[in-house]
C-alpha atoms as a PDB file:
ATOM      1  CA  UNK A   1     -35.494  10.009   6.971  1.00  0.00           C
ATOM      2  CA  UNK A   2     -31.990   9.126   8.156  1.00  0.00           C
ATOM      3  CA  UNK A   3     -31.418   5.842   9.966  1.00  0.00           C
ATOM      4  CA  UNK A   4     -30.377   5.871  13.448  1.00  0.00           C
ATOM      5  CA  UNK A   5     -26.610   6.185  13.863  1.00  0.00           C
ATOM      6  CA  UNK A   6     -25.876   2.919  15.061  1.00  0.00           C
ATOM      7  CA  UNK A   7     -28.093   1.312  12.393  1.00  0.00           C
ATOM      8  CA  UNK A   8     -26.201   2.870   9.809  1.00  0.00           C
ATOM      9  CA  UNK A   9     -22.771   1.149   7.878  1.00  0.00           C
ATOM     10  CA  UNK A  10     -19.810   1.872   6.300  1.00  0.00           C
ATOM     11  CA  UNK A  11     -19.144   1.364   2.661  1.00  0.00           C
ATOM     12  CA  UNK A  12     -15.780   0.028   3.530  1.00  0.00           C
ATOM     13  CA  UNK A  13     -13.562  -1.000   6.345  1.00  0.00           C
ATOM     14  CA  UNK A  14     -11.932   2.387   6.869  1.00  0.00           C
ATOM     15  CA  UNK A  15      -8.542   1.895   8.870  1.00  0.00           C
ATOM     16  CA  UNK A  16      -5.442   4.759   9.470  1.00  0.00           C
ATOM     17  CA  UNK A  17      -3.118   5.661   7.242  1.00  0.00           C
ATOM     18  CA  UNK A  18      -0.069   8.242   6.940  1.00  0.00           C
ATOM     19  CA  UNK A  19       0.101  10.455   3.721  1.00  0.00           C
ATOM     20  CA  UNK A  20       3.453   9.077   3.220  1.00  0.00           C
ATOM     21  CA  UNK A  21       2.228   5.778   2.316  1.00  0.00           C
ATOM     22  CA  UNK A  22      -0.799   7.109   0.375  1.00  0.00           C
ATOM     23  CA  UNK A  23       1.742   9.207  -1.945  1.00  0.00           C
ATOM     24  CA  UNK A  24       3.691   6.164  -2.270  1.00  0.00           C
ATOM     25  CA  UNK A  25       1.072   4.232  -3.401  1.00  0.00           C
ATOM     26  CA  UNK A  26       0.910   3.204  -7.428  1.00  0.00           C
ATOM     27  CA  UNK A  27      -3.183   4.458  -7.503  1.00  0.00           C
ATOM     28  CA  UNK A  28      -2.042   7.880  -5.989  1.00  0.00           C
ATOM     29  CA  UNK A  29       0.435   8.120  -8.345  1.00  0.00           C
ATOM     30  CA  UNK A  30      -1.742   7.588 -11.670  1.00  0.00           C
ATOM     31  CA  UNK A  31      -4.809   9.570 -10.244  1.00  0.00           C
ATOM     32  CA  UNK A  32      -2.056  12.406 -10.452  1.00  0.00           C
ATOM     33  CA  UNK A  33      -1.021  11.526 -13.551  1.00  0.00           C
ATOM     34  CA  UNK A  34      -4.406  10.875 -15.354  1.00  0.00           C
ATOM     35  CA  UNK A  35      -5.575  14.749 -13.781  1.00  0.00           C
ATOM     36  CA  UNK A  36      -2.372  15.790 -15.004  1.00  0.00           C
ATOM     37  CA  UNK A  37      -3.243  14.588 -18.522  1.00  0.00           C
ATOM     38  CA  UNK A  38      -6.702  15.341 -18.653  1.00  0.00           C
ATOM     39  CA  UNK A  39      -8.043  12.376 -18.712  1.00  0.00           C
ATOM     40  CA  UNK A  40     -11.525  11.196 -16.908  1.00  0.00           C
ATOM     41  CA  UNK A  41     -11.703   9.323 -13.450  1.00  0.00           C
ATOM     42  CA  UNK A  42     -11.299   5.212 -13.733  1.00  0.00           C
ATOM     43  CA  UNK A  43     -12.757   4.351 -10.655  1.00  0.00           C
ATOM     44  CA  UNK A  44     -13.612   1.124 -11.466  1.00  0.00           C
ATOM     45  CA  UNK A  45     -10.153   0.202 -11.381  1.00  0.00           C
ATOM     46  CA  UNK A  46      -9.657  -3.560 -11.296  1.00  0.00           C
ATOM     47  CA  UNK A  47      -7.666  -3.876  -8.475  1.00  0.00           C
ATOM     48  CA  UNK A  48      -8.683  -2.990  -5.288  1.00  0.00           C
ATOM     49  CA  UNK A  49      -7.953   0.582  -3.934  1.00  0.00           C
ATOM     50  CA  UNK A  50      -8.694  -0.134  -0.245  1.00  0.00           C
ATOM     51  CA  UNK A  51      -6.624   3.275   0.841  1.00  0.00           C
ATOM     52  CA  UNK A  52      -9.021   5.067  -2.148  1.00  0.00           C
ATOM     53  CA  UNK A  53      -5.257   6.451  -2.927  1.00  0.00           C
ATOM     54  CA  UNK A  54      -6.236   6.804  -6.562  1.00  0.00           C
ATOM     55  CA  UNK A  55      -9.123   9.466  -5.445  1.00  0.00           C
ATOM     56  CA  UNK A  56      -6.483  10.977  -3.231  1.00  0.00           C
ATOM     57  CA  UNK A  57      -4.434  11.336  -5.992  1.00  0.00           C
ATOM     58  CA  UNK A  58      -7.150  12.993  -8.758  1.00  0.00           C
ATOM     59  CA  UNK A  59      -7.665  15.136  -6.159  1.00  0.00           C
ATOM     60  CA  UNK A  60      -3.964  16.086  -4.731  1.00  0.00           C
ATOM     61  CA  UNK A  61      -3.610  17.167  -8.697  1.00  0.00           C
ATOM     62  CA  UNK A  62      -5.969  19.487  -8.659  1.00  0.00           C
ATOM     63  CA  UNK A  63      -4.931  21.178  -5.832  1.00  0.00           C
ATOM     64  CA  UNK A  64      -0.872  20.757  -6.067  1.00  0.00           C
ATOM     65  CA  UNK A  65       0.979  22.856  -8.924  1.00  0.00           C
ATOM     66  CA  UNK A  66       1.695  21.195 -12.228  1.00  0.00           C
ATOM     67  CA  UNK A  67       5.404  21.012 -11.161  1.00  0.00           C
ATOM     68  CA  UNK A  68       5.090  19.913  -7.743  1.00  0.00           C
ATOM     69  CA  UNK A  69       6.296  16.354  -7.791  1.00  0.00           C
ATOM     70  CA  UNK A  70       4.057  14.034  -6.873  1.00  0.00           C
ATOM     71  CA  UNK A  71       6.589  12.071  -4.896  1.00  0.00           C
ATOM     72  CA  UNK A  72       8.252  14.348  -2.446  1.00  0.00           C
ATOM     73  CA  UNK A  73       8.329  15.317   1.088  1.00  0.00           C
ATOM     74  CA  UNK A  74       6.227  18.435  -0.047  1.00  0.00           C
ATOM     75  CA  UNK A  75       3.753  16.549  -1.691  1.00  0.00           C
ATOM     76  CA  UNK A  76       3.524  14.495   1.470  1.00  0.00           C
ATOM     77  CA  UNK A  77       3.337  18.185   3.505  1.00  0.00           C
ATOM     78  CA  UNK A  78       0.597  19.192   0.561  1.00  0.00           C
ATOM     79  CA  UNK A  79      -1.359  16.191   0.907  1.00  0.00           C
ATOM     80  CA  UNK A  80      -1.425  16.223   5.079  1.00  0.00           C
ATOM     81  CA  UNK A  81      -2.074  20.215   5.255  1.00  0.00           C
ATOM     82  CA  UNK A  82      -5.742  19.179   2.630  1.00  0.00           C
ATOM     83  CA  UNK A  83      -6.535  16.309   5.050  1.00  0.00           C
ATOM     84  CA  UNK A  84      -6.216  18.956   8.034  1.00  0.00           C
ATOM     85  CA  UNK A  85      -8.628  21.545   6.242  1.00  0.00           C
ATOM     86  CA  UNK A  86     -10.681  18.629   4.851  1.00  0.00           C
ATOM     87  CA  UNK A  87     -10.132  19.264   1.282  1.00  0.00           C
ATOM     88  CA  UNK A  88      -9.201  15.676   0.803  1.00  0.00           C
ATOM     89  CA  UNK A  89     -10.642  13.183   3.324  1.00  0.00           C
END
């Protein structure tokens, strides 16, 4: 049975941030890069994520095109138009 709604918590502290700063962020950047390679998730990463960029980024790279640099202002469009249709969260 689900607990009330005001009973319930948050994982995290969950705060705002622009998709500019998430693809500038080193965790979005290998999240691409380990999809890219094919390599399984790390998300026990030892420093803290508190943006979860690196999920972002795992999951921007499957989405984006191979070729699609991970780094420009169309990844930045890319990344804001999957937050709109709540691909990405």
């Amino acid at each position: 049975m689900p607990r009330p709604r005001e009973a319930r918590r948050e994982q995290v502290p969950t705060g705002v941030i622009t998709a500019r700063a998430i693809v500038r962020s080193p965790y979005f950047a290998a999240g691409v890069d380990e999809v890219r390679r094919g390599l399984p998730p790390r998300f026990d990463l030892p420093e803290a994520d508190r943006d979860w960029a690196y999920e972002r980024g795992r999951a921007w790279a499957i989405l984006a095109p191979r070729d699609l640099d991970p780094r420009s202002n169309l990844a930045v469009r890319l990344l804001e138009a999957a937050v709109a249709r709540k691909w990405i969260i």
